[in-house]
Protein backbone atom coordinates (compact mmCIF):
# COMPACT_ATOMS: atom_id res chain seq x y z
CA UNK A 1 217.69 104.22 165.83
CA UNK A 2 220.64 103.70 167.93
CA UNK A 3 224.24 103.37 165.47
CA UNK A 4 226.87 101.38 165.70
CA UNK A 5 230.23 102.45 166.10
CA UNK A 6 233.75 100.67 164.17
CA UNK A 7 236.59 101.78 165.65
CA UNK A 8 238.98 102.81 162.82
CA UNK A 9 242.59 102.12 162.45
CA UNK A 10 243.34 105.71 163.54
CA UNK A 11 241.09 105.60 166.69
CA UNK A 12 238.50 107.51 165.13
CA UNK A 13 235.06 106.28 165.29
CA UNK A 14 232.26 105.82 162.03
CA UNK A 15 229.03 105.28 161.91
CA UNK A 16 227.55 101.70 160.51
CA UNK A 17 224.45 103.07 159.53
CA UNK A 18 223.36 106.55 157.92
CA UNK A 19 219.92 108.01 158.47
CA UNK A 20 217.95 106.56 155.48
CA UNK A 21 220.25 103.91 153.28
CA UNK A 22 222.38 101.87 155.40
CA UNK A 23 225.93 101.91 154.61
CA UNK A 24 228.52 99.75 156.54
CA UNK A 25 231.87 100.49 157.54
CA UNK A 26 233.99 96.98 157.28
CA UNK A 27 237.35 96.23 158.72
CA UNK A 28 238.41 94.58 155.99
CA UNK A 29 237.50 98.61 153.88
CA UNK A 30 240.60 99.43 156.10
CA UNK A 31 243.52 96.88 154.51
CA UNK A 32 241.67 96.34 151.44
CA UNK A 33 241.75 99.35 148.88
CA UNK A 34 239.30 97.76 146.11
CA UNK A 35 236.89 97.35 148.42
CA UNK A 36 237.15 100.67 149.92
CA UNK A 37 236.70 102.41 146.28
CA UNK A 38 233.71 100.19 145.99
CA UNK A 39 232.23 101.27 149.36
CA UNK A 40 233.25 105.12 148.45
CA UNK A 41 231.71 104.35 144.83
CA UNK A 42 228.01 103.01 146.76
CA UNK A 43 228.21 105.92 149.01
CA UNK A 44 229.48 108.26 146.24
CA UNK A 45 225.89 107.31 144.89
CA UNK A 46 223.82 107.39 147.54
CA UNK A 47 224.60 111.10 148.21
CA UNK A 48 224.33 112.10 144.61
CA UNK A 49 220.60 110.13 144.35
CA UNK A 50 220.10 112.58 147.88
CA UNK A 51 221.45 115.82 146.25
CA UNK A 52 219.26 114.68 143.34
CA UNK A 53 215.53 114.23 145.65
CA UNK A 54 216.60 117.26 147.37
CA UNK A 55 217.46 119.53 144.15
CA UNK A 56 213.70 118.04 142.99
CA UNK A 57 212.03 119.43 146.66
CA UNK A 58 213.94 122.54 145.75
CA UNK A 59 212.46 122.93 142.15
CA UNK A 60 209.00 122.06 143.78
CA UNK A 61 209.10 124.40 146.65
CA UNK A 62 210.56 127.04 144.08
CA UNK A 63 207.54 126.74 141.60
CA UNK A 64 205.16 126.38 144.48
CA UNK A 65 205.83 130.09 145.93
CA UNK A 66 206.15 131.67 142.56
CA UNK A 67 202.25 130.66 142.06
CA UNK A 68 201.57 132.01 145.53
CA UNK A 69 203.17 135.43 144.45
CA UNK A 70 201.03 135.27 141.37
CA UNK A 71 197.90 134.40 143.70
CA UNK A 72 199.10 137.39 146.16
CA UNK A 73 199.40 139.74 142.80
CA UNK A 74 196.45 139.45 141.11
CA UNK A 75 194.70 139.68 144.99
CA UNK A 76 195.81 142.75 145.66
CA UNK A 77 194.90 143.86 141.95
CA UNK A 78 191.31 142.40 142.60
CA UNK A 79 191.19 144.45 146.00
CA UNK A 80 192.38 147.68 144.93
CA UNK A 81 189.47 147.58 142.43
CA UNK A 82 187.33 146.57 144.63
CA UNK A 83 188.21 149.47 146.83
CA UNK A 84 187.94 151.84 144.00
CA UNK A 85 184.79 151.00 143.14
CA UNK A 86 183.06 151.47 146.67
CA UNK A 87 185.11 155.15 146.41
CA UNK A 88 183.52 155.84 143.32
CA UNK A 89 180.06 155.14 144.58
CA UNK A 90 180.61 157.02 148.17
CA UNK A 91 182.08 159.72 146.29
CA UNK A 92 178.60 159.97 143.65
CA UNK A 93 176.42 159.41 146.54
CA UNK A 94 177.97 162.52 148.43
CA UNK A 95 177.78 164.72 145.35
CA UNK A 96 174.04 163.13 144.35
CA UNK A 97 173.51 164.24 148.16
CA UNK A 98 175.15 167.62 147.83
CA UNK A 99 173.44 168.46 144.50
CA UNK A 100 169.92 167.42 145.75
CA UNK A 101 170.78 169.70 148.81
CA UNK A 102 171.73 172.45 146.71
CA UNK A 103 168.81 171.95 144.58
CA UNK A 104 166.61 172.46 147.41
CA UNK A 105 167.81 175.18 148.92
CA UNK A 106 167.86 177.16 145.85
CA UNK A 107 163.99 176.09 145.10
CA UNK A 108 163.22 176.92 148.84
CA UNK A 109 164.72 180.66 148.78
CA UNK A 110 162.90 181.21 145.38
């Protein structure tokens, strides 16, 4: 979207149009001070409604990642009991080994 440009009384330049709500610069915002707080009162409100959507995002975003740290916790507290529950049955099927070893090799020098 291509913007136009009014040429201000001081030589500087302003865009006509913003990126989503159009807001137009008029000559007549430049000799005319009612209109101008008008103008400054529309765009006043158009950044405040923006501030507003993006404080909303914010909150969003903000709640969605503290449920993905909740996921994340009780995942790693699902995993480490996973993992100590395969230790626990390696470590009783060495010592059922070991024993049964022990077991026969006190029955075989007998």
């Amino acid at each position: 979207m291509s913007e136009e440009l009014y040429e201000g009384p001081e030589r500087r330049k302003f865009p006509r149009l913003m990126n989503d709500d159009i807001i137009h610069v008029s000559p007549a915002e430049d000799t005319d001070l009612i209109l101008h707080v008008r103008l400054c009162e529309t765009r006043y409100n158009q950044l405040y409604n923006k501030v507003e959507r993006l404080e909303h995002r914010l909150d969003n975003i903000e709640s969605t990642l503290g449920e993905i740290k909740d996921i994340l916790a009780n995942d790693d507290r699902r995993r480490l009991r996973t993992y100590l529950g395969w230790a626990g049955v390696i470590i009783t099927t060495i010592l059922g080994g070991a024993i049964t070893l022990i077991v026969k090799f006190y029955d075989h020098i007998k």
